[in-house]
Protein backbone atom coordinates (compact mmCIF):
# COMPACT_ATOMS: atom_id res chain seq x y z
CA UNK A 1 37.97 -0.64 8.82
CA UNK A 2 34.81 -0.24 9.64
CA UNK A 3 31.64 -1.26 8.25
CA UNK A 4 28.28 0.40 7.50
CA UNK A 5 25.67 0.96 10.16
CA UNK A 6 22.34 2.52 9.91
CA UNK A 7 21.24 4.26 12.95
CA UNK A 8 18.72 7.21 15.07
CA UNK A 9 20.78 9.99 15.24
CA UNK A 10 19.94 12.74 17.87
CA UNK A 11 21.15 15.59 16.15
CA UNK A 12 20.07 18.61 17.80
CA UNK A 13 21.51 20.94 20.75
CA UNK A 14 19.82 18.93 24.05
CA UNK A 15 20.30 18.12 27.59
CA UNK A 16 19.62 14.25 28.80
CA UNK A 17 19.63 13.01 32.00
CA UNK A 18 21.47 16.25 33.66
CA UNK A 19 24.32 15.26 30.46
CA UNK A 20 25.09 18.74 28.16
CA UNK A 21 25.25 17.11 24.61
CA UNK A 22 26.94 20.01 22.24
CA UNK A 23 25.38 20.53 19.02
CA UNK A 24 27.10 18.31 16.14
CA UNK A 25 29.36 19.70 13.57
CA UNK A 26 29.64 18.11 9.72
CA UNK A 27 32.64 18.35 7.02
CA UNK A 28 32.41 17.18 3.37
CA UNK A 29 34.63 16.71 0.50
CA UNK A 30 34.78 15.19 -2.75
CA UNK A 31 38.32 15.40 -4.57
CA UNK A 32 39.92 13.74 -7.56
CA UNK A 33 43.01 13.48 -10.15
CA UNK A 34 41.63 13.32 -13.97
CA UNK A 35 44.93 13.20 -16.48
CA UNK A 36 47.18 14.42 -13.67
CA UNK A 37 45.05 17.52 -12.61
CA UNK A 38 43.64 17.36 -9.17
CA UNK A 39 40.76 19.10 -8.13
CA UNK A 40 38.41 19.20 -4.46
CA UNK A 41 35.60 20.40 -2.80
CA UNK A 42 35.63 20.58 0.48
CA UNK A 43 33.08 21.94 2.72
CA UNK A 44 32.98 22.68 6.61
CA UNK A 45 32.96 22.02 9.32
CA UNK A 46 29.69 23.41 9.59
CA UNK A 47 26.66 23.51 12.21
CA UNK A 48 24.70 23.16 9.02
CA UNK A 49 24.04 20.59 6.21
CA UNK A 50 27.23 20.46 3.92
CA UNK A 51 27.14 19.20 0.62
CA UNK A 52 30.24 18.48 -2.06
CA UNK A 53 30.19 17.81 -5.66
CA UNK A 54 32.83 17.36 -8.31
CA UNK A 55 32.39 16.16 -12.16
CA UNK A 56 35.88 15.23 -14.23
CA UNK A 57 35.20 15.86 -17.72
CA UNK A 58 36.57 13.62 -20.43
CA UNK A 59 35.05 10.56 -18.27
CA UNK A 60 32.14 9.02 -17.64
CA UNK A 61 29.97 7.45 -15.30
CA UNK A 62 29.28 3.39 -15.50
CA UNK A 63 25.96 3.96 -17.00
CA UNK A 64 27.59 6.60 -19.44
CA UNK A 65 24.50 9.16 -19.23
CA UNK A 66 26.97 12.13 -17.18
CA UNK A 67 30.38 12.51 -16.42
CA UNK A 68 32.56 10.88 -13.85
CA UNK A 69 31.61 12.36 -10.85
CA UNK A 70 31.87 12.28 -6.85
CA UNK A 71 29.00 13.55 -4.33
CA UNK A 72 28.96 13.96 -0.73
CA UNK A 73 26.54 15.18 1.86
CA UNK A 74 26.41 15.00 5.48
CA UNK A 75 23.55 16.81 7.56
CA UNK A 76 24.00 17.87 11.31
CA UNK A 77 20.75 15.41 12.54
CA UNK A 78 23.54 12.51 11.25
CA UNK A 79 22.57 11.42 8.28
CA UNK A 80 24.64 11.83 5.27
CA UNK A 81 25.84 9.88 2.28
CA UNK A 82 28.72 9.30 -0.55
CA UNK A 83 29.21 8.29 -4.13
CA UNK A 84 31.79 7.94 -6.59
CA UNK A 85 31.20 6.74 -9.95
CA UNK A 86 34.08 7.14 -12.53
CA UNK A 87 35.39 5.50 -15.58
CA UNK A 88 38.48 6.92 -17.42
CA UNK A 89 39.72 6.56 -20.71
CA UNK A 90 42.76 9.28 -20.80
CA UNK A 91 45.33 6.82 -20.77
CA UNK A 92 47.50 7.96 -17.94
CA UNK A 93 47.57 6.51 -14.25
CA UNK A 94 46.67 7.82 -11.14
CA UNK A 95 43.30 8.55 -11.82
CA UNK A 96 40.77 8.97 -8.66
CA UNK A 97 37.98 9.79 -7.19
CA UNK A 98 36.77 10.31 -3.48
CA UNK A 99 34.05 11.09 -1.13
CA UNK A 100 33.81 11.64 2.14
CA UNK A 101 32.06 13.02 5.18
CA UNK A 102 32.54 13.15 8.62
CA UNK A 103 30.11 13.73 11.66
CA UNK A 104 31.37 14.78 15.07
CA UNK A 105 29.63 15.28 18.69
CA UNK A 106 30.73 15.87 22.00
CA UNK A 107 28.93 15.39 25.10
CA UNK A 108 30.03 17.26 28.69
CA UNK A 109 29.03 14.90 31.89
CA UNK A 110 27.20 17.29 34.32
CA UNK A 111 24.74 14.87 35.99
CA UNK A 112 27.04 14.79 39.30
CA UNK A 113 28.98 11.52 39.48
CA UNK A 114 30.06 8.96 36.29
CA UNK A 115 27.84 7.93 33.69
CA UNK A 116 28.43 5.22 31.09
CA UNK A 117 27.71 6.78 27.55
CA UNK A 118 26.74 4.51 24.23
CA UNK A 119 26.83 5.41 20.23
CA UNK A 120 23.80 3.93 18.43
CA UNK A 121 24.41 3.79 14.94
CA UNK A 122 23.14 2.73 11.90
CA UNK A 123 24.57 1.60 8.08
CA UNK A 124 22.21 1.39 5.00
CA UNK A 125 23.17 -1.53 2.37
CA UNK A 126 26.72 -0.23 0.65
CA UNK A 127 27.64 -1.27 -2.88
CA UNK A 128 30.63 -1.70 -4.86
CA UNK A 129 30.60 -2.28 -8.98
CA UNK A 130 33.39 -2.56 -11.56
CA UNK A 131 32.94 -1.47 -15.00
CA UNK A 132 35.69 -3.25 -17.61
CA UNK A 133 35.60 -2.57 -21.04
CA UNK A 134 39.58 -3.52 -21.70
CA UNK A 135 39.66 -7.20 -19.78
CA UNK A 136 41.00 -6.35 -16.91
CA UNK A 137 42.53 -9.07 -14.16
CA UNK A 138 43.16 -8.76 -10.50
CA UNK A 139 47.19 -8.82 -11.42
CA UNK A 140 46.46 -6.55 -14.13
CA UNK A 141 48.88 -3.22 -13.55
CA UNK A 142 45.43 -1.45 -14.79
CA UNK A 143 43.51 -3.08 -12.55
CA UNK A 144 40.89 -0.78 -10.55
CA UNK A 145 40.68 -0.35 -7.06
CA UNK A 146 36.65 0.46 -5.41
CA UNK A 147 36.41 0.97 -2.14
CA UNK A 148 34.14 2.27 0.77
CA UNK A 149 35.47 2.58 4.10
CA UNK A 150 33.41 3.83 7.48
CA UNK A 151 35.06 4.89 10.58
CA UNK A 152 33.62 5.49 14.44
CA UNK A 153 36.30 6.49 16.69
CA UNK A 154 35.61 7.88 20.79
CA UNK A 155 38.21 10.16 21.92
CA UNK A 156 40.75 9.61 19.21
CA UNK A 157 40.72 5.98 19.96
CA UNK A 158 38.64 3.64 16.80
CA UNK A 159 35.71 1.96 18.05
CA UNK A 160 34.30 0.43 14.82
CA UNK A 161 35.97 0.25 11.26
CA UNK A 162 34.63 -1.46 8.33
CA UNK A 163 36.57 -1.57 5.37
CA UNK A 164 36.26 -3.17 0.98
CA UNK A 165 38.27 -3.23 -1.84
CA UNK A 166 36.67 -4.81 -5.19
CA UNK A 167 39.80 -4.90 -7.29
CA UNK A 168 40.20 -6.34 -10.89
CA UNK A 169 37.78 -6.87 -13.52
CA UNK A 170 35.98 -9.12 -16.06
CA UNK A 171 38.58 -11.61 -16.29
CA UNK A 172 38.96 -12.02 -12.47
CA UNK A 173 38.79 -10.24 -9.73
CA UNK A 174 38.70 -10.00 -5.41
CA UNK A 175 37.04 -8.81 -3.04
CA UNK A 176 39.22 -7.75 0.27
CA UNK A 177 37.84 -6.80 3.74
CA UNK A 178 39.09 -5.26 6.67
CA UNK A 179 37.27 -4.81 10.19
CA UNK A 180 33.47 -5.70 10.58
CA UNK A 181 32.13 -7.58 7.29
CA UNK A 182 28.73 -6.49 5.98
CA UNK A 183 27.95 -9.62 4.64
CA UNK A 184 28.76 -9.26 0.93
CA UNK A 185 26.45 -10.82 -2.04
CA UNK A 186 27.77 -11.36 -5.34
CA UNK A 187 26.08 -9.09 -8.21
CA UNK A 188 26.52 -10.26 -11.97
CA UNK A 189 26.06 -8.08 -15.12
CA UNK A 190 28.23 -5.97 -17.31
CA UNK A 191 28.93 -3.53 -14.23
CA UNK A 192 29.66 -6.71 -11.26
CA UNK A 193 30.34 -6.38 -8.36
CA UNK A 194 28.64 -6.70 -4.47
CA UNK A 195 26.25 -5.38 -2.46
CA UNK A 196 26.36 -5.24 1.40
CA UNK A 197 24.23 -5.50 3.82
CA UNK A 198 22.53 -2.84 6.72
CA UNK A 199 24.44 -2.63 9.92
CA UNK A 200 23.15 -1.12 13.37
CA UNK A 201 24.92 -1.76 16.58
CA UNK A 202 25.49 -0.17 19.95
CA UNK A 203 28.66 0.53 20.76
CA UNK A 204 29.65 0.57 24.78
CA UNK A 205 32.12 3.86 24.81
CA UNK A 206 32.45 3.11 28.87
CA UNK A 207 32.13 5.79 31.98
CA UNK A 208 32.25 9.16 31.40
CA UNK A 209 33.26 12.01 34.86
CA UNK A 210 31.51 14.08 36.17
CA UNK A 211 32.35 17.66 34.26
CA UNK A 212 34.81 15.29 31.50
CA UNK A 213 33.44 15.03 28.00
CA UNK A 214 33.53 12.60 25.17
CA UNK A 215 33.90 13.43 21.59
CA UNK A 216 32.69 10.58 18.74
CA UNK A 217 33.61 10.74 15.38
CA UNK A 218 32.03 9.13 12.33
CA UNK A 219 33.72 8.83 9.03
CA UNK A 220 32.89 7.46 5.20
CA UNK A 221 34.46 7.62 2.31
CA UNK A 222 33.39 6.08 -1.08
CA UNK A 223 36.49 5.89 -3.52
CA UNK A 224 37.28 4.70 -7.18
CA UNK A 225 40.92 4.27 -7.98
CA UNK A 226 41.91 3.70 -11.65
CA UNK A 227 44.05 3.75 -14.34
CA UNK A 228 42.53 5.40 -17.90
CA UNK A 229 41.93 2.40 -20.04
CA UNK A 230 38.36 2.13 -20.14
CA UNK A 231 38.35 0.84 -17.07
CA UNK A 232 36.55 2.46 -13.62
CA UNK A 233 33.83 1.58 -10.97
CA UNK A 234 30.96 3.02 -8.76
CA UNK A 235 31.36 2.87 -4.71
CA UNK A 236 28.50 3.87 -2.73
CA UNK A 237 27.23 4.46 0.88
CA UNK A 238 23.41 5.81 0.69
CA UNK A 239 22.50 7.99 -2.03
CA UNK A 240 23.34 11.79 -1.61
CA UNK A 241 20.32 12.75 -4.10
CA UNK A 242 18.14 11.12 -2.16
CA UNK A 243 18.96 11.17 2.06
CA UNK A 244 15.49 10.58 3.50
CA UNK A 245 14.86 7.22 1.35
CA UNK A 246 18.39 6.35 1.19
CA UNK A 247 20.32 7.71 3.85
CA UNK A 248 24.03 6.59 4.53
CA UNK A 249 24.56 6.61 7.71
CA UNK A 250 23.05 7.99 11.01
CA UNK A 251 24.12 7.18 14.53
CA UNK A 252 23.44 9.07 18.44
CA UNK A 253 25.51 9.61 21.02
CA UNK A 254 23.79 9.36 24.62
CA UNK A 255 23.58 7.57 28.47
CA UNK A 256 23.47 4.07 28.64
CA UNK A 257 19.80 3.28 28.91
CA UNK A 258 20.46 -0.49 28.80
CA UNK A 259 18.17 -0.80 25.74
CA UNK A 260 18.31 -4.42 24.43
CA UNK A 261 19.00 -4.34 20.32
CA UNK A 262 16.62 -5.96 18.24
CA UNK A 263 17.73 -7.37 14.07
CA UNK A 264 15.72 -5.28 11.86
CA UNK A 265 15.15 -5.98 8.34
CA UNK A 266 16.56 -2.90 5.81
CA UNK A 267 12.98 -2.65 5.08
CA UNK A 268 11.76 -1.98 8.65
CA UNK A 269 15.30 0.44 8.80
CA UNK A 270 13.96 2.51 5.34
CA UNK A 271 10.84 3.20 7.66
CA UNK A 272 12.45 5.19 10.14
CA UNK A 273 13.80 7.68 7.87
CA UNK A 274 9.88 8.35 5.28
């Protein structure tokens, strides 16, 4: 699974170094089951900003001031975020909900011979929390599953996958990961649970022929999986009401330029995007 990464994202209709890049296309969705009704929002693909919302009445959010909801938003230029914060009390299983967006861009090779072509990408600090008002264990049949899960794959083939469960509640719980870890930190309180770290990497996607393309796709979802016993959570990548201080994700496909990466602190990444 892949983990979050914060990056520039080129997202505009351009030509680089003799290299057609196509302009990007976005999808979003938010969808849920509340008491064994399911309900969605999807939205796209679109060549412009794409935004999906869902509330499930008869829940709540952690903090209890609104409904359970889910919110996703993805913009063309690459930057996009999700959230889904949900606690049920209906008493039946299967209870859900999910967020997710995907980017895609494809770039043509028309320079005249092979060029070697790189993703640049960026992940903004994720967070899962748990919120357990029934004492809840990590063997507990009612135990709640929170999760956020980002995807970069080249051509069909994954490149980068970053993947966490926080499952349980206050009487114990774990945290699983799968892929790239983004350095998890413990977070106590009535709603526990972990917050991540920023992420940017380049990612070598190798040679490209003349007149052959490559297509990159990046995915995230933020999900809350739960039975209805006053249990629930909040997973988060960025924050959809708020993309230019908080963005999810961002990322550019281009050449190689051989640019050498340097660590940047989350507040030097926050800059890029005010």
């Amino acid at each position: 699974m892949t983990r979050f990464v914060t990056a520039a994202l080129v997202g505009f209709l351009a030509t680089v170094n003799g290299t057609a890049t196509s302009a990007q296309t976005v999808f979003s969705t938010v969808e849920g089951v509340n008491g064994g009704v399911f309900t969605s929002d999807p939205q796209g693909p679109s060549g412009s900003a794409v935004n999906s919302g869902l509330s499930f009445a008869g829940s709540a959010s952690l903090d209890f001031s609104v409904d359970g909801f889910g919110e996703a938003v993805q913009r063309p230029d690459g930057v996009g975020a999700v959230l889904a914060d949900a606690l049920f009390a209906n008493g039946q299983t299967g209870n859900y909900v999910e967020a997710r967006t995907s980017w895609t861009d494809t770039a043509t090779n028309t320079s005249g011979g092979p060029i070697d072509y790189v993703f640049n990408f960026l992940i903004t600090p994720p967070s899962l929390r748990i919120g357990d008002y029934a004492g809840i264990s990590d063997t507990s049949p009612q135990r709640p599953d929170i999760s956020f899960h980002v995807t970069i794959s080249a051509n069909n083939v994954v490149v980068f996958e970053a993947e966490a469960h926080l499952i349980g509640g206050d009487v114990s719980h774990v945290l699983n990961e799968t892929g790239t870890s983004l350095t998890p930190s413990f977070v106590a309180g009535s709603e526990f649970g972990y917050d991540f770290q920023a992420y940017s990497d380049i990612l070598n996607l190798g040679t490209v022929a003349n007149n052959s393309s490559i297509t990159v796709v990046y995915e995230m979802v933020a999900r809350v999986d739960t039975p209805g016993y006053e249990v629930g959570g909040r997973a988060q990548i960025g924050d959809p009401f708020d993309l230019d201080g908080t963005p999810g994700f961002s990322g550019t496909l281009m050449p190689d330029t051989t640019v050498a990466i340097e660590n940047s602190t989350w507040g030097q990444i926050k800059s890029q995007y005010r």
